[in-house]
C-alpha atoms as a PDB file:
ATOM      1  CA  UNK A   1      28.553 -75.106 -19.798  1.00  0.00           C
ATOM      2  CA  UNK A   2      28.232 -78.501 -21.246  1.00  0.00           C
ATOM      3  CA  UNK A   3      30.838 -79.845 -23.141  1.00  0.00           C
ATOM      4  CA  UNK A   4      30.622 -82.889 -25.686  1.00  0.00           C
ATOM      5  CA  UNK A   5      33.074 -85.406 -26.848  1.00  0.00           C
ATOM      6  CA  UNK A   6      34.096 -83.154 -29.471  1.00  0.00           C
ATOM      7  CA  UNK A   7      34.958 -80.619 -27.334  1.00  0.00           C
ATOM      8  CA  UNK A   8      37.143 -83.133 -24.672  1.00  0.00           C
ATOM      9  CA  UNK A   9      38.460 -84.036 -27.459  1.00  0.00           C
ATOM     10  CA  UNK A  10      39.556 -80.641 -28.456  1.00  0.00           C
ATOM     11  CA  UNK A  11      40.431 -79.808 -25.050  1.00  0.00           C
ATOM     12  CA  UNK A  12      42.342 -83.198 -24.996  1.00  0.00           C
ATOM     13  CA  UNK A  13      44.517 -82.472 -28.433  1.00  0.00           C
ATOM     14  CA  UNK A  14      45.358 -78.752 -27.291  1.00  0.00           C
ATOM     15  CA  UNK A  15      46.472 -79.996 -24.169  1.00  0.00           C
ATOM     16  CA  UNK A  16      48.760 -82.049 -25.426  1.00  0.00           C
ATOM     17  CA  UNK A  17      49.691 -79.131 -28.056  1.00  0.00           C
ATOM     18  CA  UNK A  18      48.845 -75.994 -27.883  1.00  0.00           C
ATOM     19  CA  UNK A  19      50.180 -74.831 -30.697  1.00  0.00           C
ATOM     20  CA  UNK A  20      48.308 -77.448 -33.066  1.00  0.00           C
ATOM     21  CA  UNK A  21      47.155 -75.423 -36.097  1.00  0.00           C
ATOM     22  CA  UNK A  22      43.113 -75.332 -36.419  1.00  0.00           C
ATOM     23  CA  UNK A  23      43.573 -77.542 -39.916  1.00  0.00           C
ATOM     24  CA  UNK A  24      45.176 -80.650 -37.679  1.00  0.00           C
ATOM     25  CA  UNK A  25      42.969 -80.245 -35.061  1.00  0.00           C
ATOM     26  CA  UNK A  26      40.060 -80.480 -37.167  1.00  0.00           C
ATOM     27  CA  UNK A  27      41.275 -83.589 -38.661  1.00  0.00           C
ATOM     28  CA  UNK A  28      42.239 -84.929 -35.370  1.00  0.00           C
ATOM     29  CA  UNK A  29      38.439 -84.448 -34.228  1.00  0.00           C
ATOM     30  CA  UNK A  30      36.662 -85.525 -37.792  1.00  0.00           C
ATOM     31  CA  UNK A  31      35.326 -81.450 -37.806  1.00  0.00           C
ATOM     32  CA  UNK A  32      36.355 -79.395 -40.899  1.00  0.00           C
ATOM     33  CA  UNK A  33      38.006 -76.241 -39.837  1.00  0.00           C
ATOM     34  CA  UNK A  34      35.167 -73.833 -39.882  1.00  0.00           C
ATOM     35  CA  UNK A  35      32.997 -75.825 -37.062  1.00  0.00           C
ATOM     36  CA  UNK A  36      36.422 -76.708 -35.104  1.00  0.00           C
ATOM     37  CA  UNK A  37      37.614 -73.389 -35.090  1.00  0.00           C
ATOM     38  CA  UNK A  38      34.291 -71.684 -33.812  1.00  0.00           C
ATOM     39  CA  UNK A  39      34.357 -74.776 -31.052  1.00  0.00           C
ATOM     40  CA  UNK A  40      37.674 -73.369 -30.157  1.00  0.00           C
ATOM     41  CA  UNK A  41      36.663 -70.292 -29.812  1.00  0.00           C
ATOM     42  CA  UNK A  42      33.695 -70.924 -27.843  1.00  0.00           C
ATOM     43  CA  UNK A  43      35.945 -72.953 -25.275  1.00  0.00           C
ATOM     44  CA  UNK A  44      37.721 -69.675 -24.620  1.00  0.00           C
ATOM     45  CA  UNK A  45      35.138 -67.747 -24.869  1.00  0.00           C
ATOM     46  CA  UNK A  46      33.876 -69.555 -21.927  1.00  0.00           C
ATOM     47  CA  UNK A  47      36.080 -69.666 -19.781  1.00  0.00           C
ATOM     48  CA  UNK A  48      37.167 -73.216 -20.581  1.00  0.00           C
ATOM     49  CA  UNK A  49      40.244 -72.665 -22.623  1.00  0.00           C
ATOM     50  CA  UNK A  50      41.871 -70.355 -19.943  1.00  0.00           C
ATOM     51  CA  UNK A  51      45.200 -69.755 -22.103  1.00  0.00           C
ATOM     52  CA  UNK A  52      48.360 -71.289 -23.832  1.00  0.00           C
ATOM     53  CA  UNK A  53      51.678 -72.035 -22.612  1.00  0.00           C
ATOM     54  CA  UNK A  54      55.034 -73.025 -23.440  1.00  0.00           C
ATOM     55  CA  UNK A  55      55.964 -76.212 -20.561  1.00  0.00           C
ATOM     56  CA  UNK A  56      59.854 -75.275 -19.786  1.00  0.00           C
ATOM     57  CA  UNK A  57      62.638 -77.304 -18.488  1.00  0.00           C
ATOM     58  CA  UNK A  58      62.739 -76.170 -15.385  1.00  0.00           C
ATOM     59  CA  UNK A  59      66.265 -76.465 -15.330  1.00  0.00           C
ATOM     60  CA  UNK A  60      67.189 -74.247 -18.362  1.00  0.00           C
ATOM     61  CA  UNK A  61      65.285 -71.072 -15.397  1.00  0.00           C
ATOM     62  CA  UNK A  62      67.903 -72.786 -12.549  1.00  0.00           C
ATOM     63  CA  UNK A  63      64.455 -74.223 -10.405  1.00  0.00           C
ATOM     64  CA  UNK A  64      64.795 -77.647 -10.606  1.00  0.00           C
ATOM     65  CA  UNK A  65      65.525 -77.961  -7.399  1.00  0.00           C
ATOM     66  CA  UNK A  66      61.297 -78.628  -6.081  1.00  0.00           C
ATOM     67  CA  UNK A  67      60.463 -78.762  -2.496  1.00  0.00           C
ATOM     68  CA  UNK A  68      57.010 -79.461  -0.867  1.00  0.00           C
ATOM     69  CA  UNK A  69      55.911 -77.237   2.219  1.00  0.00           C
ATOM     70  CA  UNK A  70      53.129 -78.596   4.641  1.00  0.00           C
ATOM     71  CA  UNK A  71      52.624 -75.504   6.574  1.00  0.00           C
ATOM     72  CA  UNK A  72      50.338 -74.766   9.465  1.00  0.00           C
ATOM     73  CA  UNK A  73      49.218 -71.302  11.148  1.00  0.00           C
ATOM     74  CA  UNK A  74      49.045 -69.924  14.357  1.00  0.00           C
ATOM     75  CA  UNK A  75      45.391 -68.880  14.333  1.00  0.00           C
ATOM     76  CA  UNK A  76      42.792 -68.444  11.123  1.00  0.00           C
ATOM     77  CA  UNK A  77      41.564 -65.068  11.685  1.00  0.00           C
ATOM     78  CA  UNK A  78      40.851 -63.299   8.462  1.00  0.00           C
ATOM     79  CA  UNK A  79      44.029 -61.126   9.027  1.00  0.00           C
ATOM     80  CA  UNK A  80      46.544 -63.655   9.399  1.00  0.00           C
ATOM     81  CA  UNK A  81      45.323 -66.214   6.788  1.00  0.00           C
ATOM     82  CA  UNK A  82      45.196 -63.031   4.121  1.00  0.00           C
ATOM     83  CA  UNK A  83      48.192 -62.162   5.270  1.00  0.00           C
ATOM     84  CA  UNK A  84      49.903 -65.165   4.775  1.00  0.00           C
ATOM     85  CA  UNK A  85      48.357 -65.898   1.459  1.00  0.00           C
ATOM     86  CA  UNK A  86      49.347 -62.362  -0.051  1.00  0.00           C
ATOM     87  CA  UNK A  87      52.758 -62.938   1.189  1.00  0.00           C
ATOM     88  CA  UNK A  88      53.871 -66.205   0.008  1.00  0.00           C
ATOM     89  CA  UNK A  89      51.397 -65.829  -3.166  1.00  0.00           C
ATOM     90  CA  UNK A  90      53.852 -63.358  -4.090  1.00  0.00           C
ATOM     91  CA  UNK A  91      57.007 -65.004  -3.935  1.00  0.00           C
ATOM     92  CA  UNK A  92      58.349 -65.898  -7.287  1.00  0.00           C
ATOM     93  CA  UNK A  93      59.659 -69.008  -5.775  1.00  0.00           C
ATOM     94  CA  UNK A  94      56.473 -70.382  -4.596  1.00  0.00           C
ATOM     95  CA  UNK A  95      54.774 -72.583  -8.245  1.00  0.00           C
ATOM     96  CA  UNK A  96      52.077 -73.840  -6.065  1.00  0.00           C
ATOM     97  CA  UNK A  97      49.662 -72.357  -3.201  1.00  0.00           C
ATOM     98  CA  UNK A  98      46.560 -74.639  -1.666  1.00  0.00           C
ATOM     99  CA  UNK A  99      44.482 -74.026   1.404  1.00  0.00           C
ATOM    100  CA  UNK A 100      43.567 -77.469   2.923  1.00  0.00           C
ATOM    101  CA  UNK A 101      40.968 -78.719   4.942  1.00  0.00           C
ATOM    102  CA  UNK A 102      42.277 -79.725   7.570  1.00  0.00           C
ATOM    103  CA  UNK A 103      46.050 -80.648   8.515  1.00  0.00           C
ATOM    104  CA  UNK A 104      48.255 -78.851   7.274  1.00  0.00           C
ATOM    105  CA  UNK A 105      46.617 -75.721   6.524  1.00  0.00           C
ATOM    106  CA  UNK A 106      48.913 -75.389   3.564  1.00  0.00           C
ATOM    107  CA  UNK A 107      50.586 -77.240   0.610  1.00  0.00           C
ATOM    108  CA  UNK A 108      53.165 -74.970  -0.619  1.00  0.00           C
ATOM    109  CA  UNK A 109      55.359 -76.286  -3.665  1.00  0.00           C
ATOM    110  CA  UNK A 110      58.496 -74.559  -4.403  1.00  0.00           C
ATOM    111  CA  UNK A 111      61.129 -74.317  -6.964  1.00  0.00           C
ATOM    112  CA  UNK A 112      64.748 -72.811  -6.538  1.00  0.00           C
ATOM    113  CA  UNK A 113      67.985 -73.719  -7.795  1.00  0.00           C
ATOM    114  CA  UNK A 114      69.496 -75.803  -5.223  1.00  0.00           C
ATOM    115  CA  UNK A 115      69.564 -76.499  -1.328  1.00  0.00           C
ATOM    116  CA  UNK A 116      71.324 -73.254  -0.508  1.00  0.00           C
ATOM    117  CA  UNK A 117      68.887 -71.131  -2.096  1.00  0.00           C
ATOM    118  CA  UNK A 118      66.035 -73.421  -0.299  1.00  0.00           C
ATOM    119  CA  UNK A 119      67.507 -72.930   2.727  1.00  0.00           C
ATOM    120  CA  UNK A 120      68.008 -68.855   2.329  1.00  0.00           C
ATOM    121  CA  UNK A 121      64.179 -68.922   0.586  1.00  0.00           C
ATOM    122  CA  UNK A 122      62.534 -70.730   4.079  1.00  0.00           C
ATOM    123  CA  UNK A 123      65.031 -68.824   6.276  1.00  0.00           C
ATOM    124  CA  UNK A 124      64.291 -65.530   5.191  1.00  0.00           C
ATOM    125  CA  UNK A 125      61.384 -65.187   3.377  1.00  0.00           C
ATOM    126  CA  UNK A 126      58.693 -68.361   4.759  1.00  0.00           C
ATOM    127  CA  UNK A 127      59.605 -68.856   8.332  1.00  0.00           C
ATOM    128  CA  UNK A 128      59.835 -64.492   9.356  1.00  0.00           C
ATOM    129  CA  UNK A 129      55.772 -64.322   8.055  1.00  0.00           C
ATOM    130  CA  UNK A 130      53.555 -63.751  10.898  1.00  0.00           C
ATOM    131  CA  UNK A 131      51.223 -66.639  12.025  1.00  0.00           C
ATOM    132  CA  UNK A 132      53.262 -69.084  10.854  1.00  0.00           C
ATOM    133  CA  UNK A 133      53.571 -72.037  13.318  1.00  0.00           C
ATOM    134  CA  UNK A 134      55.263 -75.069  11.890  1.00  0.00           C
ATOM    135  CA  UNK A 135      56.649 -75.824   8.948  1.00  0.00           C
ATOM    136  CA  UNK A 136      57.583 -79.532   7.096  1.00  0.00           C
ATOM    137  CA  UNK A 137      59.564 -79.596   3.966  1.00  0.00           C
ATOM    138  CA  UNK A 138      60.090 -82.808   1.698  1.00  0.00           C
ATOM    139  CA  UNK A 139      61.728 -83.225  -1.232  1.00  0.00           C
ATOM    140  CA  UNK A 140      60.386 -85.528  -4.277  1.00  0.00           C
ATOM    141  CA  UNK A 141      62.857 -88.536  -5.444  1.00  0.00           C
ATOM    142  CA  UNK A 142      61.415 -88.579  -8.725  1.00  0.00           C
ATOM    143  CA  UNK A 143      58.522 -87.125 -10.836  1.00  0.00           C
ATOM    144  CA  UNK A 144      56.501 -89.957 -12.101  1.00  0.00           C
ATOM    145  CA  UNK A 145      53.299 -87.960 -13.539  1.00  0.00           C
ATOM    146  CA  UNK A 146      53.073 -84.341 -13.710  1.00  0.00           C
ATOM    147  CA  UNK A 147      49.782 -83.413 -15.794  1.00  0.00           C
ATOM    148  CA  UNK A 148      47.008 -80.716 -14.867  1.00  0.00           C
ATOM    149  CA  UNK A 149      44.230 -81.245 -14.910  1.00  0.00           C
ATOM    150  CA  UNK A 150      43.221 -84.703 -15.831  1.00  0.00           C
ATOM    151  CA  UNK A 151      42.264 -85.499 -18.970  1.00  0.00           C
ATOM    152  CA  UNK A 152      38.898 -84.598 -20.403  1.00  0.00           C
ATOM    153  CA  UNK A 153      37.309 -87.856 -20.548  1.00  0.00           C
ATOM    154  CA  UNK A 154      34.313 -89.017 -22.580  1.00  0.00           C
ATOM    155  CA  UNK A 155      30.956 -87.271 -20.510  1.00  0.00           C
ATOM    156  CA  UNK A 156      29.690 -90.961 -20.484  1.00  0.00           C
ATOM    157  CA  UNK A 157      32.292 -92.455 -19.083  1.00  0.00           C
ATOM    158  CA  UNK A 158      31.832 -92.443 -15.141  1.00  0.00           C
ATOM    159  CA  UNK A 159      35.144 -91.411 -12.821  1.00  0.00           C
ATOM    160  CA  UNK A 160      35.835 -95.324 -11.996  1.00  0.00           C
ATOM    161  CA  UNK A 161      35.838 -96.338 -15.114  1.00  0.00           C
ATOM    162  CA  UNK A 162      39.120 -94.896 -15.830  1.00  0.00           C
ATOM    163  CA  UNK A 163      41.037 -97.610 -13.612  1.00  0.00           C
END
């Protein structure tokens, strides 16, 4: 699918907030509601739009406590990689869950409530999965940007020009 300006500029606005009524986001986007609202819809309707959310303190759940994991495997058979991936997929724990090219294997971001509960969490639930070889943990100092994904920028306006 192709998307405008108009619609990165939708995209853009309910990014910021979702729960923007149609009215203001027309405005916001020079559309009156009718055409905005049928944008809107296509952009979910697409697959673009994937859902709304509420962003939460992450302290008012008891996770602000974030760790990083680099982790790397044993061997990358089908059966141990799955296995892996079900596993720590499934932890409630685990926010984030990449496969890498190359070293690590894994970047594995986690959020509990403080270093006890880290330490219990890798202890007894990370390091006893099978395959697992070695395992790095940091710890950020301080969140200085924390948006996903970028924002939609202009179709015209090439990657590098964003500097």
């Amino acid at each position: 699918m192709s998307l405008d300006d108009v619609d990165r500029a939708i995209i853009d606005h309910l990014r910021e907030d979702g729960r923007l009524s149609n009215v203001a986001l027309a405005e916001k986007v020079h559309l009156t509601p009718g055409p905005c609202l049928r944008r809107v819809q296509r952009l979910e309707a697409d697959g673009v739009i994937l859902g709304y959310s509420a962003q939460v303190d992450p302290a008012a759940l008891d996770q602000a406590f974030e760790v990083i994991l680099d982790v790397e495997l044993t061997a990358y058979d089908r059966g141990t990689v799955e296995h892996f991936e079900t596993t720590v997929a499934a932890f409630d724990e685990v926010v984030e869950l990449y496969r890498l090219f190359g070293a690590p294997d894994y970047f594995v971001r986690v959020a509990v409530s403080d270093l006890e509960a880290y330490e219990h969490f890798l202890t007894e639930q990370i390091i006893t999965i099978a395959g697992v070889a070695k395992i790095s943990s940091r710890f950020a100092m301080k969140v200085l940007k924390s948006q996903r994904p970028a924002r939609a920028r202009p179709s015209s306006d090439p990657p590098s020009s964003r500097r």
